[in-house]
Protein backbone atom coordinates (compact mmCIF):
# COMPACT_ATOMS: atom_id res chain seq x y z
CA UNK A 1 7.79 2.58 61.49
CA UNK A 2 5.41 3.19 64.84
CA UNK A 3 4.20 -0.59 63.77
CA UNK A 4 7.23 -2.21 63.51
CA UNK A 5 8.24 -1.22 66.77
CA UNK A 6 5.35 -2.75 68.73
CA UNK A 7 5.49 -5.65 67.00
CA UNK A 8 9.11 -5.96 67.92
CA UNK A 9 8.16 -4.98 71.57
CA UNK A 10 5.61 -7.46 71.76
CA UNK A 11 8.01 -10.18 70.15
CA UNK A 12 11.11 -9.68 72.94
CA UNK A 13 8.09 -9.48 75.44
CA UNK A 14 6.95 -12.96 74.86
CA UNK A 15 10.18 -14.62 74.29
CA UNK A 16 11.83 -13.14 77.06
CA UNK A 17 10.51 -16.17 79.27
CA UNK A 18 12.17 -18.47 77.27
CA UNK A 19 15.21 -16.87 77.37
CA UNK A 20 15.17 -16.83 81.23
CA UNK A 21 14.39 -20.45 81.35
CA UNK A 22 16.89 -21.65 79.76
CA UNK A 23 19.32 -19.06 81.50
CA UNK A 24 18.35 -20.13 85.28
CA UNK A 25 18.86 -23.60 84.78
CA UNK A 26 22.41 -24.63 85.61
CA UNK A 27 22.26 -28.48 84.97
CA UNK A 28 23.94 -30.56 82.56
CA UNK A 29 21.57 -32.68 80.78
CA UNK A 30 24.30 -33.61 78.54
CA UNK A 31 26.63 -35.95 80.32
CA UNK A 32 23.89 -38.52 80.62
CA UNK A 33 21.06 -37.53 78.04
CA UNK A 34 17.27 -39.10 78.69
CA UNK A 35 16.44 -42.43 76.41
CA UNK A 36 12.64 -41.78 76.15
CA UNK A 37 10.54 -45.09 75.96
CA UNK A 38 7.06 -46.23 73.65
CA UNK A 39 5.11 -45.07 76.60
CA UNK A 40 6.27 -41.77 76.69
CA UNK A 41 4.84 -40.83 73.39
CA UNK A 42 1.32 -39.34 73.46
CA UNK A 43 0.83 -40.41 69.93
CA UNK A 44 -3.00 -40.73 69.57
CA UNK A 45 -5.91 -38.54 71.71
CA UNK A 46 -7.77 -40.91 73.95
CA UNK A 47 -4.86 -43.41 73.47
CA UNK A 48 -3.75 -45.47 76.44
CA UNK A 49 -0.04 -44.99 76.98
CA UNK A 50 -1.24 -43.31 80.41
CA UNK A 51 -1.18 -46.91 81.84
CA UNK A 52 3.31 -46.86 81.37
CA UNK A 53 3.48 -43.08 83.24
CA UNK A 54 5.82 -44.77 86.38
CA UNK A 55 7.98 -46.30 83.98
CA UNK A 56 8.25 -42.81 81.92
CA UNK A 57 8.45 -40.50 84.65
CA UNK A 58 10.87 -42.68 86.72
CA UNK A 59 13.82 -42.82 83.75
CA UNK A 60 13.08 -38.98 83.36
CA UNK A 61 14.01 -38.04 86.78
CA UNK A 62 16.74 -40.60 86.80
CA UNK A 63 18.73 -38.56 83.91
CA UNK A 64 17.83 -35.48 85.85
CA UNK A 65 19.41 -36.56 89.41
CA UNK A 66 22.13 -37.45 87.08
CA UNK A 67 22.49 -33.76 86.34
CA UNK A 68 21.64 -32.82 89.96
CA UNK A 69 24.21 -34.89 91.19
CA UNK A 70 27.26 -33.37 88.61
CA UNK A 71 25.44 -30.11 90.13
CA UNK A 72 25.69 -30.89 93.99
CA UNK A 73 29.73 -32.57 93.60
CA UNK A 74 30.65 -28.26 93.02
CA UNK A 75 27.57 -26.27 94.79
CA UNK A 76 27.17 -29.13 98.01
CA UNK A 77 23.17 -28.56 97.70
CA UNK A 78 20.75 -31.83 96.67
CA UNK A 79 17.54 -29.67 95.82
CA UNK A 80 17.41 -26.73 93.34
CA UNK A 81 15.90 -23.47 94.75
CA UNK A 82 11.71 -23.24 93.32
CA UNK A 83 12.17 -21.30 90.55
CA UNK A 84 15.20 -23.04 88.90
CA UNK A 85 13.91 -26.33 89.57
CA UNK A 86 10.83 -25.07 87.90
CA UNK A 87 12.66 -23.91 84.81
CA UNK A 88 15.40 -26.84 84.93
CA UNK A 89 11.70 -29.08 84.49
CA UNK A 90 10.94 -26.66 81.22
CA UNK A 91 13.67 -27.39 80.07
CA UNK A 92 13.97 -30.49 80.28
CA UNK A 93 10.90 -31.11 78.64
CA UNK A 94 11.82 -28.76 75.53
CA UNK A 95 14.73 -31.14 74.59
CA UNK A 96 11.74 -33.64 74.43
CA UNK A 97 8.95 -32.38 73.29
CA UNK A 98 7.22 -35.49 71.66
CA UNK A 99 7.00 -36.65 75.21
CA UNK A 100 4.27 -36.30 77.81
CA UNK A 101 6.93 -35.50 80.43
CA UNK A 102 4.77 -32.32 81.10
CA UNK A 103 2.30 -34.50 83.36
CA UNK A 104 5.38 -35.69 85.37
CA UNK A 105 5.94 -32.78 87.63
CA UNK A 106 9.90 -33.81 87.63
CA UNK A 107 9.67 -30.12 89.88
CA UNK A 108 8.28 -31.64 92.95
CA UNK A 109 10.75 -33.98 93.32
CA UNK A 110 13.63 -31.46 92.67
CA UNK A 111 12.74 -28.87 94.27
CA UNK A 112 13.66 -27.72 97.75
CA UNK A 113 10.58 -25.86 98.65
CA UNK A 114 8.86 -29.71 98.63
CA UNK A 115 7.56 -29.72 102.09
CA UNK A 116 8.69 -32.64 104.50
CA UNK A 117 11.51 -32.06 101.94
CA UNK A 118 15.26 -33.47 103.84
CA UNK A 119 18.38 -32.18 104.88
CA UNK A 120 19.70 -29.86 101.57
CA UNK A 121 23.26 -30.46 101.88
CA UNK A 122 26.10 -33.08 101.18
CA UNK A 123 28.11 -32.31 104.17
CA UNK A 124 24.84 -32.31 106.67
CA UNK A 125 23.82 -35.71 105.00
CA UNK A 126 27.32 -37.22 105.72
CA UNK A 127 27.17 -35.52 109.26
CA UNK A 128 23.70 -37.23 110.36
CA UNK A 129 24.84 -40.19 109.43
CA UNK A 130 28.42 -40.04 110.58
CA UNK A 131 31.61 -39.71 108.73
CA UNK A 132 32.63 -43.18 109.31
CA UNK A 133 29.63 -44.81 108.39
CA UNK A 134 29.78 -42.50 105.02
CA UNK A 135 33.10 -42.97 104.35
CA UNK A 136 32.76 -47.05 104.62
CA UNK A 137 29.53 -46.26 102.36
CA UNK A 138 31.46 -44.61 99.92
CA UNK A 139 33.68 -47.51 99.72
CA UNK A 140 30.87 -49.77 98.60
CA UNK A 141 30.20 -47.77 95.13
CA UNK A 142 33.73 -48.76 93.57
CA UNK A 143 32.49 -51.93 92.75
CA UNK A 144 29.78 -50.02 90.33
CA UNK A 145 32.38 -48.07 88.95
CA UNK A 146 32.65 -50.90 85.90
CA UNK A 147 29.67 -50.73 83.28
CA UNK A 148 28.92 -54.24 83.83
CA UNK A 149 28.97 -54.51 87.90
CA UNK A 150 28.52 -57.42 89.77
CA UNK A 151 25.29 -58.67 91.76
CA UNK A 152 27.76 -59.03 95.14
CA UNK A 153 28.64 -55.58 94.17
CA UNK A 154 25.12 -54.18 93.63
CA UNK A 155 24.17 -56.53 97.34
CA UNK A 156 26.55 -54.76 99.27
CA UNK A 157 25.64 -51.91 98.10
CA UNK A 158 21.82 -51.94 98.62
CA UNK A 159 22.75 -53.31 102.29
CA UNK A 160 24.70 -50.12 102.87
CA UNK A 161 22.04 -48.05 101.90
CA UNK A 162 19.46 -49.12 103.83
CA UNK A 163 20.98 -48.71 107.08
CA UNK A 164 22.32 -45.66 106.12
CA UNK A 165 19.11 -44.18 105.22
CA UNK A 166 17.49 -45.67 108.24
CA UNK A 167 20.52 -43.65 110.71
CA UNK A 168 19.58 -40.82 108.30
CA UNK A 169 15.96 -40.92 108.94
CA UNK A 170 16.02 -41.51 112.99
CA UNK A 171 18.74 -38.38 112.30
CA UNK A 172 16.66 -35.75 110.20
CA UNK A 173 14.78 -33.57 112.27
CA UNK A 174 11.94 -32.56 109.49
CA UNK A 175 10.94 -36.46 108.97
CA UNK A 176 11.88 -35.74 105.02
CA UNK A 177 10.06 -37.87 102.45
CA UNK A 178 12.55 -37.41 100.10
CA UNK A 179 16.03 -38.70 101.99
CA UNK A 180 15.84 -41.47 99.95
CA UNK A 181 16.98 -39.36 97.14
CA UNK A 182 19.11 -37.25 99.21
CA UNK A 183 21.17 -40.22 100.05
CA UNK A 184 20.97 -40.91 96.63
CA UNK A 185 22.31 -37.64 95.44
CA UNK A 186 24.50 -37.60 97.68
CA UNK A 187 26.77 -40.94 96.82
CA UNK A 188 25.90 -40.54 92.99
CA UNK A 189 27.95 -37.00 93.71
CA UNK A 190 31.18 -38.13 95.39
CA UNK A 191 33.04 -39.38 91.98
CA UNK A 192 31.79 -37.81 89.14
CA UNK A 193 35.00 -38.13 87.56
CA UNK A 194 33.55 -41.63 86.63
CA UNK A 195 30.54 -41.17 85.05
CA UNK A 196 30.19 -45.58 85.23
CA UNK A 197 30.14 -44.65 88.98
CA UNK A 198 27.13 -42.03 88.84
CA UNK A 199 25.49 -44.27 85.97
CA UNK A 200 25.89 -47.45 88.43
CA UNK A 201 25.09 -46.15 91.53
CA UNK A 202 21.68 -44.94 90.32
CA UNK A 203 21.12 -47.93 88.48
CA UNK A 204 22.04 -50.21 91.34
CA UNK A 205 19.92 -48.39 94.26
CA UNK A 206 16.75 -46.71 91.97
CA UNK A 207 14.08 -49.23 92.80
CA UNK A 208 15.14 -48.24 96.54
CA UNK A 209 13.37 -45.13 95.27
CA UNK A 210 9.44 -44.87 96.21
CA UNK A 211 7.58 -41.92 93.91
CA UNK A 212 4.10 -41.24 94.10
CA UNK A 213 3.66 -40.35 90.61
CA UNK A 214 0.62 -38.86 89.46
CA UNK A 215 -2.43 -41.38 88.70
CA UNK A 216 -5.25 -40.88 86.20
CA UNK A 217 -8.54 -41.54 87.41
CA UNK A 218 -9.83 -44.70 86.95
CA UNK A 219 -12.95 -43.32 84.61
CA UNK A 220 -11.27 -41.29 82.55
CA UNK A 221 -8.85 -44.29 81.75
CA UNK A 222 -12.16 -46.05 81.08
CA UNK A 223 -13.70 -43.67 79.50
CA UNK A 224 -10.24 -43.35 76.86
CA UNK A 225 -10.28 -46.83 76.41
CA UNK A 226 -13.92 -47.53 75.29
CA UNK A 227 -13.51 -44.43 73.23
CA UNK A 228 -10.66 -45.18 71.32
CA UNK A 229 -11.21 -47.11 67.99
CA UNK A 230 -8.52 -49.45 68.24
CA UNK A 231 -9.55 -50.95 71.04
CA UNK A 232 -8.76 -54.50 71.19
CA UNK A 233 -12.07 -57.13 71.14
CA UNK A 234 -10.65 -58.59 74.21
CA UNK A 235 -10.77 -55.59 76.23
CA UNK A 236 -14.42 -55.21 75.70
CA UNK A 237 -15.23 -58.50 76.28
CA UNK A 238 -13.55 -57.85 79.43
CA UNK A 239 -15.61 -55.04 80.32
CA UNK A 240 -19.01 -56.61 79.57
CA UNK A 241 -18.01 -59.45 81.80
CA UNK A 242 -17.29 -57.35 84.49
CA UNK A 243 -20.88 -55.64 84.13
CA UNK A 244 -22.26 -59.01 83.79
CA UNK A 245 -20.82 -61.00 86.12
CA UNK A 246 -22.57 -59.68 89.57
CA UNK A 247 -26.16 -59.37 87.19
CA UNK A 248 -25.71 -63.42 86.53
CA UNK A 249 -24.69 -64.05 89.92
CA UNK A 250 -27.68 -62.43 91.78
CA UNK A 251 -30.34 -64.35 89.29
CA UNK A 252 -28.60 -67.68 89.52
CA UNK A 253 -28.61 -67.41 93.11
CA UNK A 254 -32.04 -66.12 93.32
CA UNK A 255 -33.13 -69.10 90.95
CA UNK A 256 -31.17 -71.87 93.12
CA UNK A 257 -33.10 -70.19 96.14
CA UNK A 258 -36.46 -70.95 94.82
CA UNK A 259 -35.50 -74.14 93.24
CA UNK A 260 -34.52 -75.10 97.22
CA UNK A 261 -37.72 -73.93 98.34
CA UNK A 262 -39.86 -75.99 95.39
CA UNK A 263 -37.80 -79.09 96.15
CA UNK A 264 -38.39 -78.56 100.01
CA UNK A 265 -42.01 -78.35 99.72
CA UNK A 266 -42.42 -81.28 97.16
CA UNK A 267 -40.11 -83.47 99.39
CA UNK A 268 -43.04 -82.46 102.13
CA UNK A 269 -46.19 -83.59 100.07
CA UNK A 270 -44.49 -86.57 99.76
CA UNK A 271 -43.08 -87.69 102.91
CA UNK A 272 -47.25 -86.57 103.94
CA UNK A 273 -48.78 -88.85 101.12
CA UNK A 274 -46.04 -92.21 102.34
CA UNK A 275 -47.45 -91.36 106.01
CA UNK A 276 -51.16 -91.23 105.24
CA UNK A 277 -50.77 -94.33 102.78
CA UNK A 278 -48.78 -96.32 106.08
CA UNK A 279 -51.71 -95.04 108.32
CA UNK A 280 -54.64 -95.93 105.72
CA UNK A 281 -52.69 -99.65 105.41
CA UNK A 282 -52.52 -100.38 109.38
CA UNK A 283 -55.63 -99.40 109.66
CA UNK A 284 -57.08 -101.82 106.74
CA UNK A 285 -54.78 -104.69 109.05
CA UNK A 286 -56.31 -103.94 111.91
CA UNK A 287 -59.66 -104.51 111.01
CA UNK A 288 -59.00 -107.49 108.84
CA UNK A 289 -57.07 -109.53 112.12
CA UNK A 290 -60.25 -108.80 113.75
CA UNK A 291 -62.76 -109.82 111.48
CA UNK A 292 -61.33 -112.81 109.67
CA UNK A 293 -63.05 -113.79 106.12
CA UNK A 294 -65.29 -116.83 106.30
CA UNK A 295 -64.77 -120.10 104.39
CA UNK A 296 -67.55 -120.55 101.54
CA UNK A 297 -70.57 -122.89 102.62
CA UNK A 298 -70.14 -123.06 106.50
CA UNK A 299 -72.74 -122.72 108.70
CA UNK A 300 -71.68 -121.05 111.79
CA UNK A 301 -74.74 -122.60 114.50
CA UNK A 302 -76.94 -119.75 116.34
């Protein structure tokens, strides 16, 4: 029996974590569930779907502000404390696992231990930048409310945001690099009622939204690509050129160099052979105007 019992010790012991995970995070991924796209499939080793990471990582953390923002309408906070925002990201990426969502780190941008973070709270975001301004914000996002919204609508409502988020920025004391998705947050929040509203206001203002995502290095993308089989004949074409290229350049240039040089010093010899043939003819001139030829059979007297 002694067996069984450490096995089952050992078995609660390592799925314990799990458990946990799945227990601390309190979002919703439900309400608007995560479309993944072609690039988000790590399908082949040494494959390049690296190259579409923005596009994948940016729709992931769209459906998770999604969630944030049913979240912050009942708790009032934007940013998840470390560890749930750490085990909201596990999550997350166990409902997908085919994805490479792993090398997104949605946590940095979620969590509110991010340093140069910005203010954590609905009601301080609508108090730096003024209840009245908010308020007349807030105003703006009923035009997204329908699933197809207007481009007036969508206008106004970029206009809005950018001077709100400037007031917000002159405003926040800690110079936050992510107010842009506290503002965010915080409008997607204010009628979640109407999930067109959420769906259209994140829509509407998400290339407002500057990530740094994470960026392979450029020789390891290299280095993927001339490894992988199906490589396309273009790309390496492409490559070789780019090797090639500078190699041609330096030798035709050295080549039109000494051409310049062979045509300078042949253009010398014979600009120097016309002047010693004008000198050698002047000269023969010369002495025949001074010593005229004599007719045949006259006798010059002594």
């Amino acid at each position: 029996m002694a067996p069984h019992f450490v096995f089952l010790f050992f078995f609660l012991f390592l799925c314990s974590p799990h458990k946990i995970n799945s227990c601390t995070c309190t979002l919703d991924f439900g309400q608007f569930p995560y479309e993944a796209h072609s690039e988000c499939f790590d399908i082949t080793a040494g494959s390049f779907q690296f190259i579409g990471m923005d596009s994948c990582c940016s729709s992931a953390l769209q459906s998770v502000l999604k969630a944030i923002a049913l979240k912050s309408n009942r708790s009032r906070s934007i940013f998840l404390e470390s560890a749930e925002a750490q085990n909201c990201s596990s999550t997350f990426q166990n409902y997908h696992p085919k994805t490479h969502l792993a090398k997104c780190n949605l946590q940095d941008f979620i969590s509110s231990s991010t340093p140069n973070l910005c203010s954590n709270n609905i009601d301080s975001i609508r108090y730096l930048i003024g209840n009245e301004r908010f308020n007349a914000f807030q105003s703006n996002c009923k035009g997204l409310s329908f699933i197809n919204y207007t481009d007036d609508a969508c206008y106004n409502f970029v206009q809005a945001y950018r001077q709100s988020l400037q007031v917000l920025k002159n405003s926040d004391s800690s110079n936050g690099e992510r107010c842009p998705e506290a503002l965010l947050v915080s409008l997607a929040s204010s009628d979640v009622n109407s999930p067109n509203r959420v769906q259209g206001t994140l829509s509407c203002l998400w290339n407002e939204i500057k990530l740094p995502w994470p960026k392979q290095k450029h020789n390891k993308v290299v280095g993927n690509l001339l490894g992988s089989k199906k490589v396309p004949a273009t790309v390496i074409v492409a490559v070789t050129l780019v090797i090639l290229v500078p190699v041609l350049y330096k030798l035709t240039k050295k080549h039109l160099q000494y051409a310049s040089e062979k045509d300078i010093e042949n253009l010398s010899v014979i600009a120097l052979r016309k002047e010693l043939e004008e000198e050698s003819k002047s000269a023969f001139n010369s002495h025949k105007m001074k010593y005229p030829k004599q007719p045949m059979g006259l006798i010059i007297p002594t």
